[in-house]
C-alpha atoms as a PDB file:
ATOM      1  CA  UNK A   1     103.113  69.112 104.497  1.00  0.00           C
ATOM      2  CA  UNK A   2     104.367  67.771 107.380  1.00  0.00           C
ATOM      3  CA  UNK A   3     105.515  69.367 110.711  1.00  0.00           C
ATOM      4  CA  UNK A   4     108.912  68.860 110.284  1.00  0.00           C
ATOM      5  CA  UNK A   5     109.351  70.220 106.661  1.00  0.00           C
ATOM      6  CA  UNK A   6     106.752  72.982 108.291  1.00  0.00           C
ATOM      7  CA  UNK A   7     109.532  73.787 111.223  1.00  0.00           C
ATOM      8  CA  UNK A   8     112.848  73.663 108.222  1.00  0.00           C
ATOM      9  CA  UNK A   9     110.677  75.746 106.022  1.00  0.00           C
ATOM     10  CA  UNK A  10     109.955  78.473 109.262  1.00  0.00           C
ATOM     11  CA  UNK A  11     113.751  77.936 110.319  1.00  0.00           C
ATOM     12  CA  UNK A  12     115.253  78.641 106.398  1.00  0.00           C
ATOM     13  CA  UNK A  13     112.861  81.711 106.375  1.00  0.00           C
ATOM     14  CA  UNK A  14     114.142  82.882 109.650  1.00  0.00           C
ATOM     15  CA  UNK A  15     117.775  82.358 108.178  1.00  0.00           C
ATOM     16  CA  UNK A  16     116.656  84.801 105.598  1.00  0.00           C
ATOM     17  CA  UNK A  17     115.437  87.176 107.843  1.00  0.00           C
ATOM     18  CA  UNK A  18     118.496  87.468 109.200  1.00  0.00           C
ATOM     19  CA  UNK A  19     120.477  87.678 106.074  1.00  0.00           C
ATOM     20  CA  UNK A  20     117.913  90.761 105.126  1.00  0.00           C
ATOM     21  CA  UNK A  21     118.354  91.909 108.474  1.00  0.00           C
ATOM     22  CA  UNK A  22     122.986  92.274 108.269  1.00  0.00           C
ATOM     23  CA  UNK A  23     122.705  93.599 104.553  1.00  0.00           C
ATOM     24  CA  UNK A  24     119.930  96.348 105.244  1.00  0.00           C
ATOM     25  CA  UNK A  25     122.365  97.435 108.417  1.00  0.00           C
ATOM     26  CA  UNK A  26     125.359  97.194 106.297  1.00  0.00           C
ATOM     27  CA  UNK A  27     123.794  99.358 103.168  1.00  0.00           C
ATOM     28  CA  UNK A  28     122.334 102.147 106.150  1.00  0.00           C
ATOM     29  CA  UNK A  29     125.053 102.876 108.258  1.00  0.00           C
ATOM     30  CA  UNK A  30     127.814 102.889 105.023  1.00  0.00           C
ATOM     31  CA  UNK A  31     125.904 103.180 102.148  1.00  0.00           C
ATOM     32  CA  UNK A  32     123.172 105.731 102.795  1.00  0.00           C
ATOM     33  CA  UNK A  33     123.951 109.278 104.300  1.00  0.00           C
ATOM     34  CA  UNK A  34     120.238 110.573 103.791  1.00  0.00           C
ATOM     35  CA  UNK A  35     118.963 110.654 107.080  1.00  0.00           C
ATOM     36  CA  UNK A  36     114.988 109.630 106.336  1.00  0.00           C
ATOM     37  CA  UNK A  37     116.039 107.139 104.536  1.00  0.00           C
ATOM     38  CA  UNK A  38     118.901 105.751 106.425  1.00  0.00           C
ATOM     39  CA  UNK A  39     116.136 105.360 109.605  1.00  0.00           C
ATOM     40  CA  UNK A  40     113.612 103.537 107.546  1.00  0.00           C
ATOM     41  CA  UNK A  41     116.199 101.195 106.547  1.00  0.00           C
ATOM     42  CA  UNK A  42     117.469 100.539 110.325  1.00  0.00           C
ATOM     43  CA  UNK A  43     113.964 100.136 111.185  1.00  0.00           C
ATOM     44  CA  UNK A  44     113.025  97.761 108.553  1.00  0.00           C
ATOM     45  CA  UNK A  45     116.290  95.782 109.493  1.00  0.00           C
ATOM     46  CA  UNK A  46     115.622  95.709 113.224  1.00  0.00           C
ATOM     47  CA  UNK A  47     112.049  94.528 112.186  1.00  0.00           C
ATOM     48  CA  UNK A  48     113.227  91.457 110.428  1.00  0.00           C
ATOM     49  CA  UNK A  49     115.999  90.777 112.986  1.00  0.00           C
ATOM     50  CA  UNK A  50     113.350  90.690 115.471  1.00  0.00           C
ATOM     51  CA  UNK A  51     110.984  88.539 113.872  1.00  0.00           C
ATOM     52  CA  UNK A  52     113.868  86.163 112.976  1.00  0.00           C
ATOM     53  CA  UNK A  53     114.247  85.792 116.555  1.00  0.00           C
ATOM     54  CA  UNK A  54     110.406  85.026 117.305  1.00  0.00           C
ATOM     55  CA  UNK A  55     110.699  82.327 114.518  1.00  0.00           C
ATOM     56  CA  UNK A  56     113.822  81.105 115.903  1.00  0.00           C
ATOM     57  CA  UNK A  57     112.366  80.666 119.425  1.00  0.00           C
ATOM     58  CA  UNK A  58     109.417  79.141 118.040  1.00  0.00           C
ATOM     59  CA  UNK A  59     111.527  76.045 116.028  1.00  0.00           C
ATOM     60  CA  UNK A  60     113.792  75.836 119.126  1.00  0.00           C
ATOM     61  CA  UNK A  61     111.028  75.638 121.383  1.00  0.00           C
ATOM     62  CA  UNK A  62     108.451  73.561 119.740  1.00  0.00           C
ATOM     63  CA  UNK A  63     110.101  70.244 120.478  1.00  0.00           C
ATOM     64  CA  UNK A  64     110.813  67.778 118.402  1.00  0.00           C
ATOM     65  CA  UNK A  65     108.297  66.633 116.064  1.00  0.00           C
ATOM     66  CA  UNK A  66     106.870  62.810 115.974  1.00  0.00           C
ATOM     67  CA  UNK A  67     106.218  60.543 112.777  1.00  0.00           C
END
C-alpha cells in the first residue's frame, strides 16, 4: 500500500470518527434520559471526536507524499 492511499484510508476513517462522534451526541442528549448511560455515550463520543482530530492533524501535517 502506498503512503498516499495509507493517508486517504487514515483521513476516510477519521471522517468516520466524526460521523460516530455527531450521532452518539445526537442519540445522548435527545434520545437517552438514563443518566449512566447517557455519560458513557458522551464519553465514547468525545473519545472518537478526539481521536478524529489526532488523525486529522496527522494527514494535515504529514506533508505531501512523493512517488
Amino acid at each position: 500500500m502506498t503512503p498516499g492511499l495509507l493517508k486517504m484510508w487514515i483521513a476516510l476513517s477519521s471522517i468516520a470518527f466524526m460521523f460516530v462522534a455527531v450521532f452518539s451526541i445526537y442519540i445522548s442528549r435527545y434520545k437517552i434520559k438514563s443518566g449512566i448511560v447517557k455519560i458513557l455515550i458522551s464519553a465514547a463520543a468525545y473519545f472518537f471526536m478526539i481521536a478524529a482530530g489526532l488523525l486529522m492533524i496527522f494527514v494535515v501535517f504529514s506533508g505531501p507524499v512523493s512517488k
